[in-house]
Structures are given as C-alpha cells and as structure tokens.
Protein backbone atom coordinates (compact mmCIF):
# COMPACT_ATOMS: atom_id res chain seq x y z
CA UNK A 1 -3.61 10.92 -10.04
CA UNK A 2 -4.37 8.16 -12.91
CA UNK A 3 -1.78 7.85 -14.92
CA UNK A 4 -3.41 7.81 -18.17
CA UNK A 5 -7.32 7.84 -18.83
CA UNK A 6 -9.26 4.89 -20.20
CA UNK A 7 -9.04 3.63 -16.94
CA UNK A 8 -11.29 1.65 -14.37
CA UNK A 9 -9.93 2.13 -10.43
CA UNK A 10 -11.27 -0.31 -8.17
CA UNK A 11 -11.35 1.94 -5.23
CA UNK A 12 -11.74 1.02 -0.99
CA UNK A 13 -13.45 2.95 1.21
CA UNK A 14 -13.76 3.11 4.94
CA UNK A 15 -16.44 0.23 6.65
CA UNK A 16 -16.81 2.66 9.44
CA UNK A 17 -14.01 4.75 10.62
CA UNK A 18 -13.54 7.85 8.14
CA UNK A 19 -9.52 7.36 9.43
CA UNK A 20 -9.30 4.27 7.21
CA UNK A 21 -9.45 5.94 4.11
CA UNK A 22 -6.06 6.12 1.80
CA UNK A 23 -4.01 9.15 0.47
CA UNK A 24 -4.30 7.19 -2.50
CA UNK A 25 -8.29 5.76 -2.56
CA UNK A 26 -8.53 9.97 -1.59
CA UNK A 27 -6.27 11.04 -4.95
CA UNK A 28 -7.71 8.77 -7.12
CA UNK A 29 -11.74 9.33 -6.36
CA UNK A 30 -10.69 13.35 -6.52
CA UNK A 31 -9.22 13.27 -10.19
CA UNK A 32 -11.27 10.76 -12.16
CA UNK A 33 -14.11 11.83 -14.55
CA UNK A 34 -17.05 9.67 -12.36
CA UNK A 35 -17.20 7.83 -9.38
CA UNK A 36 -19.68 4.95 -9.11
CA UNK A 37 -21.44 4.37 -6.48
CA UNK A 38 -23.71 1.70 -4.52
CA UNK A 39 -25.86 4.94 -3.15
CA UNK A 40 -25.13 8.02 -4.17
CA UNK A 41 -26.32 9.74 -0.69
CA UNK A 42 -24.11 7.45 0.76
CA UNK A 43 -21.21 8.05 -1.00
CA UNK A 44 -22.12 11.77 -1.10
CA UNK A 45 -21.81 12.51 2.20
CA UNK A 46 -17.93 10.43 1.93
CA UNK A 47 -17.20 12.87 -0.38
CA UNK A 48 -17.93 16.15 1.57
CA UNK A 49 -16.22 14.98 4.54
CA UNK A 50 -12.80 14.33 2.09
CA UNK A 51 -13.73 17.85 0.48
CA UNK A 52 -13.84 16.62 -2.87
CA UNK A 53 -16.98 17.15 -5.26
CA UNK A 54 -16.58 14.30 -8.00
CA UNK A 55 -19.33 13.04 -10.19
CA UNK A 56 -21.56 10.83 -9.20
CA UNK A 57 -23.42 8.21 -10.73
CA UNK A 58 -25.01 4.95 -9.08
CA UNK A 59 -23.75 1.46 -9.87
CA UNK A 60 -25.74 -1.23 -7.93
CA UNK A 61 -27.88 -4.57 -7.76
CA UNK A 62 -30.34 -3.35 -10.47
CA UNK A 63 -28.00 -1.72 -12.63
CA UNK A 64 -28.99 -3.53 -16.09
CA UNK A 65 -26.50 -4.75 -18.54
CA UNK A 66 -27.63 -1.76 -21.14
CA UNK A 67 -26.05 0.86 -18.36
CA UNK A 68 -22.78 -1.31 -17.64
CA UNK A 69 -22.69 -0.97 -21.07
CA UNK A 70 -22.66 2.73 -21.74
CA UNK A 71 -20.29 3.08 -18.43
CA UNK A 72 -17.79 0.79 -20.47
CA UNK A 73 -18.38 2.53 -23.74
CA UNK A 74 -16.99 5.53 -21.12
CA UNK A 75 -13.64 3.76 -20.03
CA UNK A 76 -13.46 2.73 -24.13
CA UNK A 77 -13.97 6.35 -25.26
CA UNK A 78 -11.13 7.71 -22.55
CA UNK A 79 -13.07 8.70 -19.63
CA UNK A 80 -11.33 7.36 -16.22
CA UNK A 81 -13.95 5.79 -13.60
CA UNK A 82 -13.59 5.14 -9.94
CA UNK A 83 -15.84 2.55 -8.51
CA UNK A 84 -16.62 2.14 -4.92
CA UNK A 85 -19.26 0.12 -2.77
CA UNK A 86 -21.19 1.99 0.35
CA UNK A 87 -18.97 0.51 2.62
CA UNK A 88 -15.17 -1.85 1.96
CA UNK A 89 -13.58 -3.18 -1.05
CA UNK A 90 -16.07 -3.04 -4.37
CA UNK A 91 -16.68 -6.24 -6.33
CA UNK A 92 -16.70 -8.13 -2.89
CA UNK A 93 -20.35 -9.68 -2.03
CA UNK A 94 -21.05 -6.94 -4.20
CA UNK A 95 -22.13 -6.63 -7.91
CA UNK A 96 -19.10 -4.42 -9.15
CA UNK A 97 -17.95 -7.42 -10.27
CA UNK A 98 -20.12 -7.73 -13.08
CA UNK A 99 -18.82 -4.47 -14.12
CA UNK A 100 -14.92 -5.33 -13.75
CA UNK A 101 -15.71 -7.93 -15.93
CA UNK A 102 -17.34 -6.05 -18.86
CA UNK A 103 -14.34 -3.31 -18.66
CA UNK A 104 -11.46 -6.31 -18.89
CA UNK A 105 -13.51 -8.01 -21.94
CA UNK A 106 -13.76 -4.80 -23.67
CA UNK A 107 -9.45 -4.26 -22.55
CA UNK A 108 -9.88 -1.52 -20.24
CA UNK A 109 -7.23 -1.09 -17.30
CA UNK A 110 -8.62 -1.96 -14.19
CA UNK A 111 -6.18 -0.98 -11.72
CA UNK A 112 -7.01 -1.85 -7.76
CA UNK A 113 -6.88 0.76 -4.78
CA UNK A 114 -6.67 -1.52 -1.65
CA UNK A 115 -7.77 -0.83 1.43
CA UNK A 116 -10.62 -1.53 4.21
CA UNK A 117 -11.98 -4.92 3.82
CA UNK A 118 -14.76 -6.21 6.83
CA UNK A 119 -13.43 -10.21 6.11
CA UNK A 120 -9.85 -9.10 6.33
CA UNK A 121 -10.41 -7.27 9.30
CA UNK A 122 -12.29 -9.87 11.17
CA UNK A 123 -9.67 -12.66 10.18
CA UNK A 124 -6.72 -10.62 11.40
CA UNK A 125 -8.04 -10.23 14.84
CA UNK A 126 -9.89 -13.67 15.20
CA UNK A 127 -6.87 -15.70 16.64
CA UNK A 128 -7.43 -18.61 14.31
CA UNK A 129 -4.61 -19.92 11.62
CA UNK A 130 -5.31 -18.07 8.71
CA UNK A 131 -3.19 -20.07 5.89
CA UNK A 132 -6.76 -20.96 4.30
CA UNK A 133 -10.05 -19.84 4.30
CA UNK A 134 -13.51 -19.85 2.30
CA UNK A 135 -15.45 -16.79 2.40
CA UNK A 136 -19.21 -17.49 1.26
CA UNK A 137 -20.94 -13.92 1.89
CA UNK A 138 -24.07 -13.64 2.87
CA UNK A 139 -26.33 -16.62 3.45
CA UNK A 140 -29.52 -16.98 0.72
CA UNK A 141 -32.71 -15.13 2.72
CA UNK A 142 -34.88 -18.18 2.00
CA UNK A 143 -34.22 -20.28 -1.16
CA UNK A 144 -31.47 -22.32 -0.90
CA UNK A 145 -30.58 -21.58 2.65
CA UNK A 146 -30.52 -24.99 4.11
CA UNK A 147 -28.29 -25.86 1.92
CA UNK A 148 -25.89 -23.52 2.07
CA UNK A 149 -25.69 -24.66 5.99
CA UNK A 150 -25.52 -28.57 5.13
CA UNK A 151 -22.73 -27.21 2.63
CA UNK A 152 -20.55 -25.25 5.24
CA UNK A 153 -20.48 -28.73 7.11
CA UNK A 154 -18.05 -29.79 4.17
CA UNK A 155 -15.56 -26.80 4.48
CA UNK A 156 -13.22 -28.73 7.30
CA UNK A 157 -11.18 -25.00 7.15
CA UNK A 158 -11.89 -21.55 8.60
CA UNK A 159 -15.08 -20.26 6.92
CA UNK A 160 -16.17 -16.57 6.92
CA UNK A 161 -19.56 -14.64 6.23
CA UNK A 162 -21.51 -11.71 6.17
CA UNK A 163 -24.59 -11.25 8.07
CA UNK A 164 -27.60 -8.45 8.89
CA UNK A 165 -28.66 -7.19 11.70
CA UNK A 166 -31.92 -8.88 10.87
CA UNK A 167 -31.10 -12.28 10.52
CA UNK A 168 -28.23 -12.95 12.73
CA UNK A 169 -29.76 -14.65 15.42
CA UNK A 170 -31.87 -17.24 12.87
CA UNK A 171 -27.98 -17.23 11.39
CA UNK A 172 -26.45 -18.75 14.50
CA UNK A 173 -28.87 -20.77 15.50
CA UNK A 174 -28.28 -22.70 12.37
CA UNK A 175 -24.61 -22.48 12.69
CA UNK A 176 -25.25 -24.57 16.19
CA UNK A 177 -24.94 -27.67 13.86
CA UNK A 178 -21.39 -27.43 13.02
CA UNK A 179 -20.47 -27.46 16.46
CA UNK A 180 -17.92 -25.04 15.44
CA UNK A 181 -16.51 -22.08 17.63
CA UNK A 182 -16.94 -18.48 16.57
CA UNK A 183 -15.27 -14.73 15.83
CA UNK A 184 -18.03 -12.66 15.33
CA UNK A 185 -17.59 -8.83 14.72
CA UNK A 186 -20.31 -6.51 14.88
CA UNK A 187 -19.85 -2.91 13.11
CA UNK A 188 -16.08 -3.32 12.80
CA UNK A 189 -14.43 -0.05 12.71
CA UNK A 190 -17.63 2.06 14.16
CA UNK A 191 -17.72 3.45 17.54
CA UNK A 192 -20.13 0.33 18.68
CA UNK A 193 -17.38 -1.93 17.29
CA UNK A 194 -17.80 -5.61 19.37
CA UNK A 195 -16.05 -8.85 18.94
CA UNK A 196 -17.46 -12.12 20.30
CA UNK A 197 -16.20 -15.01 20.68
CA UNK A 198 -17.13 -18.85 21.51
CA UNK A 199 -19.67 -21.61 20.61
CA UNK A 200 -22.79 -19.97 18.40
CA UNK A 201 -25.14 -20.25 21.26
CA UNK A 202 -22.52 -18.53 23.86
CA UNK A 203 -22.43 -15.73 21.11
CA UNK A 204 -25.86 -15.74 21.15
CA UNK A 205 -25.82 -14.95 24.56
CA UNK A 206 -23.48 -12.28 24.35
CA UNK A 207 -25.58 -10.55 21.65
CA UNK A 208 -28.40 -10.87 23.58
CA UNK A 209 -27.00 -8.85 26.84
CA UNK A 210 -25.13 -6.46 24.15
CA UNK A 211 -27.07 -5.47 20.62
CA UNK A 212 -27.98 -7.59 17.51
CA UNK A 213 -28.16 -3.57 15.35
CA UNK A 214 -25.21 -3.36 12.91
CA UNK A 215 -23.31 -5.72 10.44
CA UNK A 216 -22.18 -8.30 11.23
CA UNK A 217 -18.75 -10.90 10.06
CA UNK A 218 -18.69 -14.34 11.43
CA UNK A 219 -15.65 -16.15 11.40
CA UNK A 220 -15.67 -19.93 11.85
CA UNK A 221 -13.01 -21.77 13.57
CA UNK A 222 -11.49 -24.82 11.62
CA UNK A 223 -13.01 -28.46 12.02
C-alpha cells in the first residue's frame, strides 16, 4: 500500500501472460486514488481478472498538456496515482513519460513498480552479450524512416526494437542491409509466443511458414 499520498507509482503490467503480474504492481494499482491508463477497456478487463475495481482514467498519445496538468495538480493536492501502459513497463516507447516528467518538476514522488518489460525479455533469451545495448523503439511509419536504418548502421553494439504486425516484413527487409543476425520475438509471453533466429531474410522465411499477427521485438546481434 503507498506509503504516503502525493504520490505517482510507475506501475508494470503483464505483456501477455496474466502470471507476470506482481504482488506488489497488484497492491499498489488496488489502493491508489486513480489508475491511468493507455485504454481504459484494456486495462479494465486487467482489473476484473485481479478483482480489483480502481478508478480509471485514460492517459495516452493525445492526452494534451492542459490534462497532464490537472492529473499533476492531483498528485500536488494529495491524491496517489498509478500509471500503467496497455501492455509492459509505462514511460517506455510510450508517452507516460511526458507525464513523469511534469510530476518530478512540480516535486511529486514518483516511485517505480518493476516488472514485465518486452526488450528485457527478448534480450535475456537472445544469446547475445548483453553488457551494452541501444534500444530505438519503433521505427518512424514514413518520415524519417530511411534514416533511422542508415543510422542503425552506426550502432556497432546490440540494437533492439519494436515492431507491428503490419510492418514487420517491410522492417526486415530493410534490416537486410546491416548484414546483421537476428532475435526476433513475436507475442512474448502469449500462448503464440515464437522466437526466431538468424539473418533477416532467414527470419523472413520463418515468419512466412509461421505468422507475421502479433508484436513483435527484434534484437540485433553486435557488428
């Protein structure tokens, strides 16, 4: 239970398997005063299968300053706030950030609830020496996209991404440039959890005899 109120919990949840959740993430979303949310069905149906009935309010993408705002004025005024993302660690590829950084400017607690994490996950099972690595998130849709490839070329370390079920194939078939071997996971955690591995067109391959449906973490071997 928080300790004291006035405070902002940065709070994990599962990426796919309910299992992964924490006594603590499970405490702490159960005894604060709202719980913020990328989608509130989303998170909704998290909370009936923990059997708690928090309050809900969304926190996303288009979430304007004006509404960060009055959910700091909140943490200010004594209220304690969970925050969680649809899926893994908030603030991560993910625009809680912007609100973590409002509630430490305006000296608000912001106390971290660890737990799943997709990049984590996929570097602790891809075999590769993991004493450095760059995570970039998700590649830009169109803007900018080339050269965020050309820019990976410079990253001589092990490099790791998010991609959609939509765009992984145009994904890899740029990554054929770097020459570069591959850990790719696809719906880590979920019952159609599958790792590949190997050069981005023998992944390709793979995905092709398999399924490109789910999300999707590539992790890319060293230079």
């Amino acid at each position: 239970m928080p300790d004291s109120a006035g405070q902002l919990f940065v709070v994990a949840t599962p990426i796919g398997h309910l299992g992964d959740i924490s006594a603590r993430a499970k405490q702490v979303l159960s005894s604060v005063d709202l719980v913020l949310c990328e989608d509130t069905r989303v998170t909704a149906k998290l909370m009936a299968a923990l059997e708690i009935r928090p309050s809900l309010n969304s926190f996303h993408e288009y979430t304007d300053a004006l509404k960060r705002r009055q959910f700091v004025d909140m943490l200010v005024a004594g209220k304690s706030i969970a925050l969680v993302t649809d899926a893994g660690t908030p603030a991560i590829s993910d625009p809680g950030s912007f609100l973590v950084a409002d509630a430490v400017a305006a000296g608000v607690i912001v106390i971290p609830i660890p737990g799943p994490s997709a990049v984590i996950a996929a570097l602790s099972i891809s075999g590769l020496p993991i004493d450095r690595f760059t995570f970039v998130g998700f590649p830009p849709h169109k803007k900018g996209r080339q050269s965020f490839f050309k820019d990976l070329a410079k990253i001589d370390h092990i490099i790791v991404l998010y991609e959609s079920t939509h765009r992984i194939m145009k994904t890899l078939e740029a990554l054929k440039e770097l020459g570069r071997s591959l850990v790719v996971g696809r719906e880590l955690t979920k019952m159609h959890e599958t790792i590949y591995r190997g050069l981005p067109a023998e992944v390709m391959q793979q995905i092709e005899a398999t399924s490109s449906k789910g999300e999707f973490v590539i992790v890319i071997a060293p230079a």
